[in-house]
C-alpha atoms as a PDB file:
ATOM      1  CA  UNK A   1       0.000   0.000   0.000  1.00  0.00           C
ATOM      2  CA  UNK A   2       1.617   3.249  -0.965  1.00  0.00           C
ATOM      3  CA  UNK A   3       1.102   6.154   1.388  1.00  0.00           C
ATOM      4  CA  UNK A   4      -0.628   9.372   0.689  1.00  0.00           C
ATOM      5  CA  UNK A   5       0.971  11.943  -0.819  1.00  0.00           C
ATOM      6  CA  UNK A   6       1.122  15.475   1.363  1.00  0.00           C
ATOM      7  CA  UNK A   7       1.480  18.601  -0.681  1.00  0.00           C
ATOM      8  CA  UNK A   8       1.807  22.079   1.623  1.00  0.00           C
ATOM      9  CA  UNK A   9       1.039  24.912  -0.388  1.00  0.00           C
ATOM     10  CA  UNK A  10       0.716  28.649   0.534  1.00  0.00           C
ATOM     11  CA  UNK A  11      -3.118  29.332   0.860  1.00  0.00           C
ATOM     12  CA  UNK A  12      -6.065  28.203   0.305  1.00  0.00           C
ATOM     13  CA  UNK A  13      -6.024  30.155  -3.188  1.00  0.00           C
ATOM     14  CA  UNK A  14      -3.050  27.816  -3.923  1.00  0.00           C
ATOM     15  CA  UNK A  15      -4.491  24.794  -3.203  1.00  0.00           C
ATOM     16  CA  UNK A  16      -7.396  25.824  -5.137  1.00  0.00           C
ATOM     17  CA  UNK A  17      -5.633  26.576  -7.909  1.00  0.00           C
ATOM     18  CA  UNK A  18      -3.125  23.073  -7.916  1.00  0.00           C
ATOM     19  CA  UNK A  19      -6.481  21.696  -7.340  1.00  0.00           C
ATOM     20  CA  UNK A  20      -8.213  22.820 -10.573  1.00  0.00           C
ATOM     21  CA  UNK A  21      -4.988  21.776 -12.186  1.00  0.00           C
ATOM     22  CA  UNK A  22      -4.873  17.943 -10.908  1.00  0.00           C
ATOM     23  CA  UNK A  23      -8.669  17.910 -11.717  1.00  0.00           C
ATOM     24  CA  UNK A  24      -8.192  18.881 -15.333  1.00  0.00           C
ATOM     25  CA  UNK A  25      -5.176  16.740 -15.664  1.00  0.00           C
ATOM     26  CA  UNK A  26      -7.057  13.147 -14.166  1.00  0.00           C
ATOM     27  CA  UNK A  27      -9.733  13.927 -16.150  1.00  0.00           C
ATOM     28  CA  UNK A  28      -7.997  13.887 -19.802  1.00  0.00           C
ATOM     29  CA  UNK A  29      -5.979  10.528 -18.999  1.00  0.00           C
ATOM     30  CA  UNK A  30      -9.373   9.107 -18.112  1.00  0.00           C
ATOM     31  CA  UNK A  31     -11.400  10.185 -20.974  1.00  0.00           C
ATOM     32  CA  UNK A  32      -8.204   9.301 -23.370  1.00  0.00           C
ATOM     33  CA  UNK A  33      -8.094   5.606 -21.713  1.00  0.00           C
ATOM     34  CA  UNK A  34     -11.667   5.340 -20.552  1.00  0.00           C
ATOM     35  CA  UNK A  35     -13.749   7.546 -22.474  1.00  0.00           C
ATOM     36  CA  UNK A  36     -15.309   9.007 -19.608  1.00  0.00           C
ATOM     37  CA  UNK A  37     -14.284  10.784 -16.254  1.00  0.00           C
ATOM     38  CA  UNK A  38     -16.291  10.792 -13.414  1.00  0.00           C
ATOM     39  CA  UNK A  39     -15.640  13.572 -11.077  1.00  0.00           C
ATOM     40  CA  UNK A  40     -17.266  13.160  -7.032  1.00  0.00           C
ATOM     41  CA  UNK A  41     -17.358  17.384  -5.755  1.00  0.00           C
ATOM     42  CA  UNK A  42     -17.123  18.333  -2.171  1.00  0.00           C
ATOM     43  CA  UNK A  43     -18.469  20.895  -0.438  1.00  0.00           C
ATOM     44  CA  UNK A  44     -16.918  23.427   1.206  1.00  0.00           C
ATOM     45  CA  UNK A  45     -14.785  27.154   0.799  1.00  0.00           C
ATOM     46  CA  UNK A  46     -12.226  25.638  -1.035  1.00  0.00           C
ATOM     47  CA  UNK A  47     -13.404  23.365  -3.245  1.00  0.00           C
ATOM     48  CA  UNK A  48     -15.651  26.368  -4.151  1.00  0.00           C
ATOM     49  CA  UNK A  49     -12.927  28.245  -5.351  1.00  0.00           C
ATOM     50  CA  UNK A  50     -11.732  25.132  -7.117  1.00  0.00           C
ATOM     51  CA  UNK A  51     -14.647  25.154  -8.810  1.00  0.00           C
ATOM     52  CA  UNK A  52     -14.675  28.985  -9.843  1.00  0.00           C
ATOM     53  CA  UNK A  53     -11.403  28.272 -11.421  1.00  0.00           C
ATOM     54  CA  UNK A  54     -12.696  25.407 -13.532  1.00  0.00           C
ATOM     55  CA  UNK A  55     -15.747  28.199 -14.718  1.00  0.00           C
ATOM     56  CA  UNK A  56     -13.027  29.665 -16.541  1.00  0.00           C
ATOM     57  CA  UNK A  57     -12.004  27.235 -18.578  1.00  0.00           C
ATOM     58  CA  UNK A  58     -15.124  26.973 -20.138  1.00  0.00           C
ATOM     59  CA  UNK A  59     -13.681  27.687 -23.504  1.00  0.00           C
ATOM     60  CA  UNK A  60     -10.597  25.959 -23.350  1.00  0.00           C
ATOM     61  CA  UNK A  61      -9.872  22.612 -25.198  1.00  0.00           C
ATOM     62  CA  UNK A  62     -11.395  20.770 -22.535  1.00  0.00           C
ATOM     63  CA  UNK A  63     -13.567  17.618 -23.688  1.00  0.00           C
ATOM     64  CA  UNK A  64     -16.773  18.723 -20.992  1.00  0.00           C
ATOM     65  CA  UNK A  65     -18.927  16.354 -23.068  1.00  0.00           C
ATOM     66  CA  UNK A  66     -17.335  13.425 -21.040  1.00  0.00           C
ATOM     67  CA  UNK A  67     -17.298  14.425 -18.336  1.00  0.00           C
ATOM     68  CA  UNK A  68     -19.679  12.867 -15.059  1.00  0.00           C
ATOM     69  CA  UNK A  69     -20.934  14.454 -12.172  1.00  0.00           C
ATOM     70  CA  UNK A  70     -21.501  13.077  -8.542  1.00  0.00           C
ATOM     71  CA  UNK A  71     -21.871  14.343  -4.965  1.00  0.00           C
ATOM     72  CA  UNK A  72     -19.930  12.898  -1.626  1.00  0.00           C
ATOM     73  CA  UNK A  73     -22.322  14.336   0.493  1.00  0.00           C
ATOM     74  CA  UNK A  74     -25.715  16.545   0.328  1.00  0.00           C
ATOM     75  CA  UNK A  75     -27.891  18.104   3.380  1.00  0.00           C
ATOM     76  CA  UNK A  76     -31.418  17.028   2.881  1.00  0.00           C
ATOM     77  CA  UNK A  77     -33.139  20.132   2.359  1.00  0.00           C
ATOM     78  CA  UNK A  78     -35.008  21.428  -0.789  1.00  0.00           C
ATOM     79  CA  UNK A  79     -33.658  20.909  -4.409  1.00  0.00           C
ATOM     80  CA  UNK A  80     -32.806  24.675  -4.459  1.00  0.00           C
ATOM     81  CA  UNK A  81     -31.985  25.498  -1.060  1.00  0.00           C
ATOM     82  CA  UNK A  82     -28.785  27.754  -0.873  1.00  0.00           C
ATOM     83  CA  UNK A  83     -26.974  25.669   1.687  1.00  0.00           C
ATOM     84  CA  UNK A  84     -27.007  22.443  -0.410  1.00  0.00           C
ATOM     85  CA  UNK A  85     -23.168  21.233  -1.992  1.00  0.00           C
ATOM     86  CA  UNK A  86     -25.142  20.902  -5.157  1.00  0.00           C
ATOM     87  CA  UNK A  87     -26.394  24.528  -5.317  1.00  0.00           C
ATOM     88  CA  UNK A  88     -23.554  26.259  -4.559  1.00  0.00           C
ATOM     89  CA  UNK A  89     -21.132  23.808  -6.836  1.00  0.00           C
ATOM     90  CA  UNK A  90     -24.170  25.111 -10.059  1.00  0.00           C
ATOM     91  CA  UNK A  91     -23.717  28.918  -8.978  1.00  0.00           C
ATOM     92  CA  UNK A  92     -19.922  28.572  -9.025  1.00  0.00           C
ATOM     93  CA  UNK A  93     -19.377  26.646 -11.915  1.00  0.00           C
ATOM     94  CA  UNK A  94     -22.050  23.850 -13.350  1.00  0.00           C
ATOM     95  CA  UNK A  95     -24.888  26.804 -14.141  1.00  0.00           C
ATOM     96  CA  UNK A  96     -22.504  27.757 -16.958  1.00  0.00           C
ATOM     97  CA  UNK A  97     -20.548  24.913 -17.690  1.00  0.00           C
ATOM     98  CA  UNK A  98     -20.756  23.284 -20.898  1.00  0.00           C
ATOM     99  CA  UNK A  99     -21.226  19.345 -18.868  1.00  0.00           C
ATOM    100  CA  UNK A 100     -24.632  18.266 -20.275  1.00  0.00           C
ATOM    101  CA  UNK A 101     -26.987  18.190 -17.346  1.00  0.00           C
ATOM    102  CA  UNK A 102     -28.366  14.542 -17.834  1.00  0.00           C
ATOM    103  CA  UNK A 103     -24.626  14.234 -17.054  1.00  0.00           C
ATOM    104  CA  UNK A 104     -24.617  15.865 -13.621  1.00  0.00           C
ATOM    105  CA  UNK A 105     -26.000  13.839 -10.565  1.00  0.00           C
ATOM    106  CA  UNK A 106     -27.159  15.327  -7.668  1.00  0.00           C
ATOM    107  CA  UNK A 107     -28.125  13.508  -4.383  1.00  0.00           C
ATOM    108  CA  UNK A 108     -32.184  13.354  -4.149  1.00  0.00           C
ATOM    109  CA  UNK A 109     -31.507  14.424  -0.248  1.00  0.00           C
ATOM    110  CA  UNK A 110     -35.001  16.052  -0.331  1.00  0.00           C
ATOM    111  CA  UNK A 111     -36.480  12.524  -0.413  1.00  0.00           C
ATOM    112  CA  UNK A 112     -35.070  12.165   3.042  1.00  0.00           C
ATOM    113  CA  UNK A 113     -31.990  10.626   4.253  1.00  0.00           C
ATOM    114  CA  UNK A 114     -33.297   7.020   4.265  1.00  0.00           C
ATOM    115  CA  UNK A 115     -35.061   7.254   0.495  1.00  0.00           C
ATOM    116  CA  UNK A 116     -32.363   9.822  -0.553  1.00  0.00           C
ATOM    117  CA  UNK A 117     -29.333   7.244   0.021  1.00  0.00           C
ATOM    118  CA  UNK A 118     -31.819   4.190  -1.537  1.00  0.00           C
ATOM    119  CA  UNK A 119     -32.364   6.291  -4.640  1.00  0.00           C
ATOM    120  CA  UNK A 120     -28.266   7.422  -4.853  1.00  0.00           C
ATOM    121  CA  UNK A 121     -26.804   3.933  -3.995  1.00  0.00           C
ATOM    122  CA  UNK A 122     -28.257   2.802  -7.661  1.00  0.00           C
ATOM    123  CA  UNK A 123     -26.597   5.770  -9.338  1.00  0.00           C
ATOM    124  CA  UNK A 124     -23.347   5.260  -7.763  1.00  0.00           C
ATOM    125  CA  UNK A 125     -23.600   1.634  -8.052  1.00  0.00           C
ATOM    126  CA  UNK A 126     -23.432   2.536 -12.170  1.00  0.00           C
ATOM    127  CA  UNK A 127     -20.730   4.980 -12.154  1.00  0.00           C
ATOM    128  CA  UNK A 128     -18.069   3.258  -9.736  1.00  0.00           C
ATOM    129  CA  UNK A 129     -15.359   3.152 -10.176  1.00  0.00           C
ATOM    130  CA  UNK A 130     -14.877   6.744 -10.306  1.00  0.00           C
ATOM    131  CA  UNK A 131     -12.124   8.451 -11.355  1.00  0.00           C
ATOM    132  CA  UNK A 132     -11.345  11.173  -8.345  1.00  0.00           C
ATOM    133  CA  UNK A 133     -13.001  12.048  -5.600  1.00  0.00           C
ATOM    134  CA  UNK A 134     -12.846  15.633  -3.504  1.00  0.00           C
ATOM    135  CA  UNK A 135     -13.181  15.430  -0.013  1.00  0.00           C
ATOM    136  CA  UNK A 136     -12.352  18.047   2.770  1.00  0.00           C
ATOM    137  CA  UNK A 137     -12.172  17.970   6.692  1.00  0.00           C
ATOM    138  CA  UNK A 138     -13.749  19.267   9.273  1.00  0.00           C
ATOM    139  CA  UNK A 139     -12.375  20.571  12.583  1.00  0.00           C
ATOM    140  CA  UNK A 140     -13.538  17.399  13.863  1.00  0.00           C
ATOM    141  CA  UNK A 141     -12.172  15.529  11.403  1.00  0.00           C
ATOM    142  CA  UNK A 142     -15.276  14.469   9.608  1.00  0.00           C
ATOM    143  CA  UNK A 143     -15.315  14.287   5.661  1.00  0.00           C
ATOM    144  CA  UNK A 144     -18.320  14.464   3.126  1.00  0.00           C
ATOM    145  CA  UNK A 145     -20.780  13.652   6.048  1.00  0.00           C
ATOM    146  CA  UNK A 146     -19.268  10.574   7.892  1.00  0.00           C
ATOM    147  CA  UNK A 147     -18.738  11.905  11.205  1.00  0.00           C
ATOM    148  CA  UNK A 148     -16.715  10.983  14.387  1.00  0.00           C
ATOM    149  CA  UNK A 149     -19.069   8.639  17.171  1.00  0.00           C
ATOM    150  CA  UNK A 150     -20.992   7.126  13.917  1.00  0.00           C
ATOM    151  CA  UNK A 151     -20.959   3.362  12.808  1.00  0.00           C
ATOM    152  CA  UNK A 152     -19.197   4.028   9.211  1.00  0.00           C
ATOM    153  CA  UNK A 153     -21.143   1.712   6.445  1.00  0.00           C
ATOM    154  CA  UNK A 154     -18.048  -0.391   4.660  1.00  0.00           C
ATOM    155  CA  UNK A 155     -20.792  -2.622   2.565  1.00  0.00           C
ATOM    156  CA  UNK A 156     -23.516  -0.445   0.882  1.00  0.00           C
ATOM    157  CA  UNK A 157     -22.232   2.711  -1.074  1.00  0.00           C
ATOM    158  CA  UNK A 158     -24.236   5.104   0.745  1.00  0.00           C
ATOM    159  CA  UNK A 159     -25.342   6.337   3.935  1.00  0.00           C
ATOM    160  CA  UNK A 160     -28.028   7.761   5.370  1.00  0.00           C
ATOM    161  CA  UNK A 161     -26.944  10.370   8.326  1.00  0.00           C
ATOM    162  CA  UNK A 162     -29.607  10.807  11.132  1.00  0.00           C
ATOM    163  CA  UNK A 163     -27.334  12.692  13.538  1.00  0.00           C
ATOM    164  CA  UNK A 164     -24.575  15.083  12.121  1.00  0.00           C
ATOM    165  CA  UNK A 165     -23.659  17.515  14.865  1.00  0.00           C
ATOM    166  CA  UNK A 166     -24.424  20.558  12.536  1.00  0.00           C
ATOM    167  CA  UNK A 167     -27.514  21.241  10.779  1.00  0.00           C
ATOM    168  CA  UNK A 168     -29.549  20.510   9.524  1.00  0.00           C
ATOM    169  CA  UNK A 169     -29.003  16.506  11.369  1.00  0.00           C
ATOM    170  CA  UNK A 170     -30.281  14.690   8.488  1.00  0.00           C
ATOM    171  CA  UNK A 171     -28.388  13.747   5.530  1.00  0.00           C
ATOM    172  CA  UNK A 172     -27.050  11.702   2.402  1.00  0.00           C
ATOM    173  CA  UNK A 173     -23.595  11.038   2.195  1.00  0.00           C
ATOM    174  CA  UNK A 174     -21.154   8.323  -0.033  1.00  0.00           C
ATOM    175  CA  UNK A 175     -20.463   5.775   2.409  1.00  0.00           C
ATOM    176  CA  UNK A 176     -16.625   4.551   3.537  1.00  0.00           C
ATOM    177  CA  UNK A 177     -16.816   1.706   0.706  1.00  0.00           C
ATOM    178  CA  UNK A 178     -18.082   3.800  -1.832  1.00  0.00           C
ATOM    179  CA  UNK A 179     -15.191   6.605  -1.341  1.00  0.00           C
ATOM    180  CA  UNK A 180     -12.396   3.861  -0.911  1.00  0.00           C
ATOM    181  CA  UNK A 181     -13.190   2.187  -4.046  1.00  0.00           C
ATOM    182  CA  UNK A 182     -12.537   5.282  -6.031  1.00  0.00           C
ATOM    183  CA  UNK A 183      -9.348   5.532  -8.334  1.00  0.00           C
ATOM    184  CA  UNK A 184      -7.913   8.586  -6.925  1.00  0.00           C
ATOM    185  CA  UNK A 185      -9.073  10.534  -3.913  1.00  0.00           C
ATOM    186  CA  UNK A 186      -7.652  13.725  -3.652  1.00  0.00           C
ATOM    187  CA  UNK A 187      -8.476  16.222  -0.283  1.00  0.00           C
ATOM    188  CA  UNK A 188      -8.080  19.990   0.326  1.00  0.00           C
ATOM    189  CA  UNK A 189      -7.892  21.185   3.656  1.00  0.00           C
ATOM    190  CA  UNK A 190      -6.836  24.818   4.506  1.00  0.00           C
ATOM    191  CA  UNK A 191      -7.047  27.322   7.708  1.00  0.00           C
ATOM    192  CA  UNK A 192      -5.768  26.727  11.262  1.00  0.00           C
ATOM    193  CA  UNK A 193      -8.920  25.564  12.126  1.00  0.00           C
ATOM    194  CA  UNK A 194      -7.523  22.097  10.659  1.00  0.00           C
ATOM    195  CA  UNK A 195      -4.660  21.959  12.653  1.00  0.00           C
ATOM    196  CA  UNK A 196      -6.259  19.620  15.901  1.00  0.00           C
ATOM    197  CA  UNK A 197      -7.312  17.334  13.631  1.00  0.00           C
ATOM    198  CA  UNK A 198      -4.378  16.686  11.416  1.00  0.00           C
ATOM    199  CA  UNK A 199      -2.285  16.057  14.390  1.00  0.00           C
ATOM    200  CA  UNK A 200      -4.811  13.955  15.447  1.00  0.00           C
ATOM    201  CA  UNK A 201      -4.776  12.016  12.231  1.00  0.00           C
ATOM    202  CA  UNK A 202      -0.616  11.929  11.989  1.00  0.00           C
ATOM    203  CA  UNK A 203      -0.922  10.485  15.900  1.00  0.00           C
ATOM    204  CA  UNK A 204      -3.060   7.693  14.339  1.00  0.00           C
ATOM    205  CA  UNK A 205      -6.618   8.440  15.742  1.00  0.00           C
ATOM    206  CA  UNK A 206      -8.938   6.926  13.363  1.00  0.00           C
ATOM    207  CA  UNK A 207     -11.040   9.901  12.202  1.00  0.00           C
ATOM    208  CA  UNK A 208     -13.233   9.462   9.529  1.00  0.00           C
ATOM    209  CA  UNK A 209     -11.223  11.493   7.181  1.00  0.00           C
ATOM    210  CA  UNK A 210      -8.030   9.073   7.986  1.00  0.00           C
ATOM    211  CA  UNK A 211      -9.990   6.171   7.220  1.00  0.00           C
ATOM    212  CA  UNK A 212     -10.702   7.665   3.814  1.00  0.00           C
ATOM    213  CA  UNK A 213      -7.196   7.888   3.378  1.00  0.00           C
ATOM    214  CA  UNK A 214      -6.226   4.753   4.601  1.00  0.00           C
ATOM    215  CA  UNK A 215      -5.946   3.110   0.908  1.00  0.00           C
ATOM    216  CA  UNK A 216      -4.120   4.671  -2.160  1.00  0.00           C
ATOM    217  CA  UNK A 217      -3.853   6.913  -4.481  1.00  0.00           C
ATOM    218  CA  UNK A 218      -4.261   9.861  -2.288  1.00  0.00           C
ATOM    219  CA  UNK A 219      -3.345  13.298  -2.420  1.00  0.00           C
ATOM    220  CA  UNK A 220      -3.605  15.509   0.144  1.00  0.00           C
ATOM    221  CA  UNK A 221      -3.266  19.233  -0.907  1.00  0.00           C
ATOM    222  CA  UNK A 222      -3.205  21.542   2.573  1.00  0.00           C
ATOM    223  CA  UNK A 223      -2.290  25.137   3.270  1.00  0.00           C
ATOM    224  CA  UNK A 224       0.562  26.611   5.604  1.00  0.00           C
ATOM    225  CA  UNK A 225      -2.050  27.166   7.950  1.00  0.00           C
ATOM    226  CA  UNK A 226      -3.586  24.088   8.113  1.00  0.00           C
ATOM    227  CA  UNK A 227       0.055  22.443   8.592  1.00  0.00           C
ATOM    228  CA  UNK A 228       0.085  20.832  12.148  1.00  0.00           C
ATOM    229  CA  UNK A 229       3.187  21.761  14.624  1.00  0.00           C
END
């Protein structure tokens, strides 16, 4: 098993940026070998940016026509609720990409968290494996919406989420199996906020996020900020 690969970068505008750059990069190998790349988005600040830097290269000789999207984790609120990954990933970048949208896969969180993760497991279920995944951390060390204290699913590819400790509680999220069976995984974490819980995860406490990382390929893209002591 190879370990994960730690890049330190500036700020969070850096990591963005190397971000964008890895994205674009994965997904022309796979489309030239595979003739499709499937793409999981995170939510978060930085990935945002990420994804504000991919709106601009709309008209660059990128082949959008193959590409997939998917979600790692969605709050179950309404379809066009301003607080939903899938929302703010269309306002910063899908809205005005040139993906197709019968091509772009949102979580049906709105149905609930039990219905919601039914409905997505079927979706995923077609699409793995997929090509790279974007994941961040919380303070807590929680990633897409596997949190610390739950029981973390390792045999269906999603999971409902009754109980996350922000709100709202209820939620869809790719389960441990699903995100481990990926190709590439690739995380951005940025601000001191991070710190805790990367120390925590280089002393070996099993945080979700760590257990996400315990297989390869993984790269881990963090600010100077975020870089533990």
């Amino acid at each position: 098993m190879n370990p994960p690969q730690w890049q330190i970068l500036a700020d969070a505008s850096a990591v963005a940026h190397a971000a964008a750059q890895h994205i674009l990069a994965v997904a022309q190998t796979a489309i030239q070998e595979r003739g499709a790349f499937r793409l999981v988005l995170a939510g978060g600040s930085t990935p945002e940016r990420t994804y504000r830097l991919l709106a601009t290269y709309q008209d660059a000789p990128v082949d959008w026509a193959n590409w997939h999207i998917y979600y790692g984790d969605e709050r179950c609120l309404p379809p066009h609720h301003g607080e939903r990954n899938s929302q703010m990933a269309a306002h910063a970048w899908l809205a005005q990409s040139a993906i197709p949208p019968a091509q772009q896969h949102p979580i049906p969180a709105e149905l609930g968290a039990t219905a919601g993760a039914a409905q997505y497991a079927s979706v995923v279920a077609a699409a793995l494996p997929f090509d790279l995944v974007l994941l961040g951390m919380g303070e807590d060390g929680h990633t897409a919406s596997l949190f610390p204290g739950q029981k973390l699913e390792t045999e269906w590819l999603t999971q409902a989420v009754f109980n996350a400790p922000k709100p709202p509680p209820e939620r869809v999220s790719l389960s441990l199996a699903a995100l481990r069976s990926a190709r590439e995984r690739m995380f951005l974490i940025t601000g001191a906020g991070k710190r805790e819980a990367l120390q925590a995860w280089h002393s070996g406490v099993a945080l979700p996020a760590a257990q996400v990382a315990a297989l390869a390929p993984m790269l881990i893209l963090l600010d100077q900020a975020a870089q533990p002591d």
